[in-house]
C-alpha atoms as a PDB file:
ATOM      1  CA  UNK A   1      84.178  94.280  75.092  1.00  0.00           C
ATOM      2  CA  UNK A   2      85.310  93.587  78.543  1.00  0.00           C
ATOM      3  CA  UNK A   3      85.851  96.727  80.770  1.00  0.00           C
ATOM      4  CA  UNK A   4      89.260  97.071  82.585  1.00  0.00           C
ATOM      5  CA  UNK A   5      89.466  96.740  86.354  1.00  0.00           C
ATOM      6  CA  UNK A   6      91.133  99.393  88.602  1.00  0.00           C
ATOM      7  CA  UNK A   7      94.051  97.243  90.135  1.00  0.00           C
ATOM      8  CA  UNK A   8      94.786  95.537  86.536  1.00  0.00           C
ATOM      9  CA  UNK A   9      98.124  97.398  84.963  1.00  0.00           C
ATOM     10  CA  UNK A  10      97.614  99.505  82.114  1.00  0.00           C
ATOM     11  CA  UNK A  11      99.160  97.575  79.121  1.00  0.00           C
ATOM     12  CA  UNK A  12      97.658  99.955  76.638  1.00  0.00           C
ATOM     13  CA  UNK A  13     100.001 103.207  78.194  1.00  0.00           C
ATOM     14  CA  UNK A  14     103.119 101.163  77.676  1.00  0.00           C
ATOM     15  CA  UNK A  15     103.833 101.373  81.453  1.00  0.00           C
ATOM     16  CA  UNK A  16     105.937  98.901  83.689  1.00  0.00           C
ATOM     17  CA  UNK A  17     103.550  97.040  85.688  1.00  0.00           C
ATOM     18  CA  UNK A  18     104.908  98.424  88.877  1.00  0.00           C
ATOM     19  CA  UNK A  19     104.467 102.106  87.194  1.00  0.00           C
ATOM     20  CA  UNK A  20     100.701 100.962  86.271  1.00  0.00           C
ATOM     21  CA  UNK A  21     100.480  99.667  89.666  1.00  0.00           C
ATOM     22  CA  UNK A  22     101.206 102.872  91.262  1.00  0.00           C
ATOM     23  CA  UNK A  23      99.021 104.881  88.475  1.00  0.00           C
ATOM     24  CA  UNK A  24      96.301 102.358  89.567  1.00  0.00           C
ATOM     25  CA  UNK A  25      96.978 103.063  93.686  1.00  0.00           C
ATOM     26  CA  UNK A  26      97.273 106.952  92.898  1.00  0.00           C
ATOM     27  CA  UNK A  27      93.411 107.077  91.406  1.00  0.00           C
ATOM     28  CA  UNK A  28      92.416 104.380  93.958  1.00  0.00           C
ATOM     29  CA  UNK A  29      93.589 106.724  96.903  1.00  0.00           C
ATOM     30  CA  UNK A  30      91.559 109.516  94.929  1.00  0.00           C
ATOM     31  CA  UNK A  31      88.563 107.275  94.103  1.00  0.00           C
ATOM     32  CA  UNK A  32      88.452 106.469  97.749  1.00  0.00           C
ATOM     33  CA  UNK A  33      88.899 110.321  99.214  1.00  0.00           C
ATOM     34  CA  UNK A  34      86.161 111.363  97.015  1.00  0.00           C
ATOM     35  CA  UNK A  35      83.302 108.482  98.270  1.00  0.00           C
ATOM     36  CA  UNK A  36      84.437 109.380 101.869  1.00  0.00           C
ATOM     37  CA  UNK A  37      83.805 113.253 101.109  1.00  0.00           C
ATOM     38  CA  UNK A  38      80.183 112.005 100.348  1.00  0.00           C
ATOM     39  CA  UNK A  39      80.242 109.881 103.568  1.00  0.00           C
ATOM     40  CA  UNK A  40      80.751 113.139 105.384  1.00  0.00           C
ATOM     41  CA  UNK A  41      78.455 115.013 103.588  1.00  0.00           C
ATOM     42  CA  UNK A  42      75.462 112.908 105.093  1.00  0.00           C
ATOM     43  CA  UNK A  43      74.313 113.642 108.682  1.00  0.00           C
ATOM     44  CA  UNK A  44      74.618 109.887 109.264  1.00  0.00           C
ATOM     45  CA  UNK A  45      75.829 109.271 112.921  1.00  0.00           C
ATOM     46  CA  UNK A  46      79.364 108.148 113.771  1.00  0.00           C
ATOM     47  CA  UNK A  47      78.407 104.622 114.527  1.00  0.00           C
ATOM     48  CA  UNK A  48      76.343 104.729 111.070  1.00  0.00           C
ATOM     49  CA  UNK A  49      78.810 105.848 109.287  1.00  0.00           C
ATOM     50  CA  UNK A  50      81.787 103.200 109.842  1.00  0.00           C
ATOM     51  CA  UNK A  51      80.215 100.683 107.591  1.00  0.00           C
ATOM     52  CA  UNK A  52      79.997 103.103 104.509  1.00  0.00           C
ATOM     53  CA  UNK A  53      83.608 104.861 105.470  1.00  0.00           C
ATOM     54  CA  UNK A  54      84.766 101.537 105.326  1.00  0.00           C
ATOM     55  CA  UNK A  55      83.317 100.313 102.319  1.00  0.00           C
ATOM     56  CA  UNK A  56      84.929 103.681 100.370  1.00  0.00           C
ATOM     57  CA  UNK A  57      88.376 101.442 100.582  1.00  0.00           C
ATOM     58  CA  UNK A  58      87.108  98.428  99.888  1.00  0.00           C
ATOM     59  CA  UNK A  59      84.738  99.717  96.923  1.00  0.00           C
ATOM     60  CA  UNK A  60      88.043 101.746  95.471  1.00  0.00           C
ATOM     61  CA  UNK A  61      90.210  98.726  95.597  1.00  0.00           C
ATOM     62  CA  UNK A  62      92.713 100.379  97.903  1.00  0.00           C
ATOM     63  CA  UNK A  63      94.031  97.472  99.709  1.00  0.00           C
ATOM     64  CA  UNK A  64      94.397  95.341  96.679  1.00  0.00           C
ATOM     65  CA  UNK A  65      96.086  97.459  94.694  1.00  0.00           C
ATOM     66  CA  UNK A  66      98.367  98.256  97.560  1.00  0.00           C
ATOM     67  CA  UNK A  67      99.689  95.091  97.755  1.00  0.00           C
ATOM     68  CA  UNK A  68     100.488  94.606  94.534  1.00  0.00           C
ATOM     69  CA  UNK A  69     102.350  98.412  94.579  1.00  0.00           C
ATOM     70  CA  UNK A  70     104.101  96.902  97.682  1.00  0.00           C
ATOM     71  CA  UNK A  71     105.771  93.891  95.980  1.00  0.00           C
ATOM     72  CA  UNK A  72     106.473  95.595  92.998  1.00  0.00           C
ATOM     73  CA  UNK A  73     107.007  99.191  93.554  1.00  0.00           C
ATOM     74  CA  UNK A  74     110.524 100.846  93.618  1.00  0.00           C
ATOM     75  CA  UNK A  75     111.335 101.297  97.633  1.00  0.00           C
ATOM     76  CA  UNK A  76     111.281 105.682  97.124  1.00  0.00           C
ATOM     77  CA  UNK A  77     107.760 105.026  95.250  1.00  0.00           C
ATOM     78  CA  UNK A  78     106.408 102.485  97.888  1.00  0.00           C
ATOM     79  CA  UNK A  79     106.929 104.731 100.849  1.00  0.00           C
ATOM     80  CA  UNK A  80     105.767 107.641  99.019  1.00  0.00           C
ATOM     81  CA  UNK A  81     102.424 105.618  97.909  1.00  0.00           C
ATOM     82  CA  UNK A  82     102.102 104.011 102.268  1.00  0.00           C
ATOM     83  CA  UNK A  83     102.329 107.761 103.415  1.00  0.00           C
ATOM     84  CA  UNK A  84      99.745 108.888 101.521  1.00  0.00           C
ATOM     85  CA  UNK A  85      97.704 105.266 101.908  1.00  0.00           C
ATOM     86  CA  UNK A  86      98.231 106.069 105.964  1.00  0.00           C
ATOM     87  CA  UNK A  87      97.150 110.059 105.765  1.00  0.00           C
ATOM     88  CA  UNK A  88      94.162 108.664 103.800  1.00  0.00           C
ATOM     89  CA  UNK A  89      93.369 106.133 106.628  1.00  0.00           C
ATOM     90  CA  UNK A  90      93.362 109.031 108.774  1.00  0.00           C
ATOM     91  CA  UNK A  91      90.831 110.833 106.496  1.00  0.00           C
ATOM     92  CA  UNK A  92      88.673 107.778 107.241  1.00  0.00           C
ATOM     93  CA  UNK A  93      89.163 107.532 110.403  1.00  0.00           C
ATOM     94  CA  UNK A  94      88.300 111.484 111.071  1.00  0.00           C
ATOM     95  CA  UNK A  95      84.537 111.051 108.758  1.00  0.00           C
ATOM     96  CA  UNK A  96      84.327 108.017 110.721  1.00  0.00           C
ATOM     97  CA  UNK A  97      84.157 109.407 113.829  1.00  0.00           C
ATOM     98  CA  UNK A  98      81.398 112.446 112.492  1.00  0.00           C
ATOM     99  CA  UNK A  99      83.613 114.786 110.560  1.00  0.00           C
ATOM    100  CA  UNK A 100      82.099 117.116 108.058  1.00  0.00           C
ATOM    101  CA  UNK A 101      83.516 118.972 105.362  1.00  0.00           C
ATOM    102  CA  UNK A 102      83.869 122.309 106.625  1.00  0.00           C
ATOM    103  CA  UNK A 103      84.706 121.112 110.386  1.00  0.00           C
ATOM    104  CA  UNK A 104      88.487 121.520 111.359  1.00  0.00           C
ATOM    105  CA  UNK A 105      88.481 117.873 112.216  1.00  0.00           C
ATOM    106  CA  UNK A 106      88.076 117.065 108.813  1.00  0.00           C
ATOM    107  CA  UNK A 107      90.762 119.954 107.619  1.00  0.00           C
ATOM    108  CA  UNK A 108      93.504 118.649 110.087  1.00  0.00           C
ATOM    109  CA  UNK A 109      93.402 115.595 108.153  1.00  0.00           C
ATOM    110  CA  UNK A 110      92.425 116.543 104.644  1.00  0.00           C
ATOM    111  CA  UNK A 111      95.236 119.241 104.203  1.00  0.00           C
ATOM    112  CA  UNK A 112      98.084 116.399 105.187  1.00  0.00           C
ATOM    113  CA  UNK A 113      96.785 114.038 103.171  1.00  0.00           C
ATOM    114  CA  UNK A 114      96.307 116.146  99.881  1.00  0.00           C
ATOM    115  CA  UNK A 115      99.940 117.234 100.876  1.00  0.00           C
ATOM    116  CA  UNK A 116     101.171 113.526 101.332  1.00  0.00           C
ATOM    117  CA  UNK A 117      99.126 112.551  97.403  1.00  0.00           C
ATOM    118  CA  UNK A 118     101.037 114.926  95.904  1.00  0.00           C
ATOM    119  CA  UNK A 119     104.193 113.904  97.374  1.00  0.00           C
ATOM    120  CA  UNK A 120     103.032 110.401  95.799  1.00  0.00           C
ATOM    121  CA  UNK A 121     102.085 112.127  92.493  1.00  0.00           C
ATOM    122  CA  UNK A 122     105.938 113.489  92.540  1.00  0.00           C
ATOM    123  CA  UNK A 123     107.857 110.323  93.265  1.00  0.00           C
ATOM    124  CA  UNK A 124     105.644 109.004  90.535  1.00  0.00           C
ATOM    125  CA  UNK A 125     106.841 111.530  88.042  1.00  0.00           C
ATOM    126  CA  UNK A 126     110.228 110.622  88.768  1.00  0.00           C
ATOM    127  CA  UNK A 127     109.982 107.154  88.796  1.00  0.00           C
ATOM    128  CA  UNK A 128     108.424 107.376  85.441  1.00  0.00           C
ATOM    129  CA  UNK A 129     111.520 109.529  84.283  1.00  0.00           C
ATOM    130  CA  UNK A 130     109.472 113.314  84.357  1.00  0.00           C
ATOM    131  CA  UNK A 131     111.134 116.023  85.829  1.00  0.00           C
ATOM    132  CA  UNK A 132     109.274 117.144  88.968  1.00  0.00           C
ATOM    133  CA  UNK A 133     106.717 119.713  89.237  1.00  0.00           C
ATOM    134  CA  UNK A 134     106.460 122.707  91.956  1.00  0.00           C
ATOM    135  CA  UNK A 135     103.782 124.006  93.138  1.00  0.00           C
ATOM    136  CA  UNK A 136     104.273 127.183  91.908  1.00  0.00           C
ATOM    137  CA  UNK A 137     104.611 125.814  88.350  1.00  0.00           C
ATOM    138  CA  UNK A 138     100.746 124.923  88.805  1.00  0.00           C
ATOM    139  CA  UNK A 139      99.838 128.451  90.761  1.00  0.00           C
ATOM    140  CA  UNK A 140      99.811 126.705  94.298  1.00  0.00           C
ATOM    141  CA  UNK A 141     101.894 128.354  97.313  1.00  0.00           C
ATOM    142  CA  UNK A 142     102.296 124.520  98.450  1.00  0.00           C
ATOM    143  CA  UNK A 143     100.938 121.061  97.823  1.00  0.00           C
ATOM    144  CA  UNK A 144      98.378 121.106 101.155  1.00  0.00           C
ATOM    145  CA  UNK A 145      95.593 122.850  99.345  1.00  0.00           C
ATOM    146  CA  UNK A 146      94.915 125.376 102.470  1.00  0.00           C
ATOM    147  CA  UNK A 147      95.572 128.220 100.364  1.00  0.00           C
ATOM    148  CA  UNK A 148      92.726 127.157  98.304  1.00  0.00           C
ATOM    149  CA  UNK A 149      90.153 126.218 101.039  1.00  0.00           C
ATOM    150  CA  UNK A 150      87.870 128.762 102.251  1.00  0.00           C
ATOM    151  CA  UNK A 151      87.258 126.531 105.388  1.00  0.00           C
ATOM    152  CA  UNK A 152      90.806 127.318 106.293  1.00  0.00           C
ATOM    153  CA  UNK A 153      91.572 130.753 105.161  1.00  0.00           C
END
């Protein structure tokens, strides 16, 4: 049995392939937030750490999957998908440069891009046909996650 790829559409969920593509860019952008939380969990140096920010991108398939999203994404969807693609650069960007976790360096950029994914997640819901979800319908005062982080409270 052959195992899926991340950037390949998901035929078996009955999705348009631009839908799949933007399911596929949704859990790359995740995929990729979550290796660069590790990257700034180490006490690697700034200079030692661009290789392996870097490589959280790569290693998720972000870029690839982008560009597919970009050529066959709905234009509402697209720019939805590049803000949160550029907020996540700026995650990079921020562990890149030494942030950790519970630094404010890191939270000026986290909280805008979990905003920004959401905002993705959304204009995927309605792109799919769903009706939208508030934050309040999932017990959240917004879609930034500061109410939620005891760095920031």
């Amino acid at each position: 049995m052959s195992q899926r790829r991340s950037d390949e559409p998901l035929t078996t969920a009955g999705l348009p392939v631009s839908s799949s593509a933007a399911v596929a860019f949704m859990l790359a952008l995740d995929e990729a937030h979550n290796a660069l939380r590790a990257v700034a969990r180490t006490d690697l140096s700034p200079s030692a750490r661009r290789d392996p920010a870097n490589a959280t991108l790569d290693d998720a398939r972000v870029y690839a999957i982008r560009e597919r999203l970009l050529v066959l994404g709905a234009a509402p969807l697209v720019s939805a998908a590049e803000a949160a693609f550029l907020r996540l650069i700026a995650v990079r960007d921020a562990v890149r440069a030494g942030a950790c976790l519970d630094e404010a360096a890191y939270h000026q950029v986290y909280h805008p891009f979990a905003e920004a994914l959401w905002t993705f997640r959304m204009a995927l819901r309605a792109d799919l046909g769903q009706p939208p979800l508030t934050p309040d319908a999932l017990g959240r005062e917004d879609w930034s996650d500061r109410e939620r982080c005891r760095d920031c409270r």
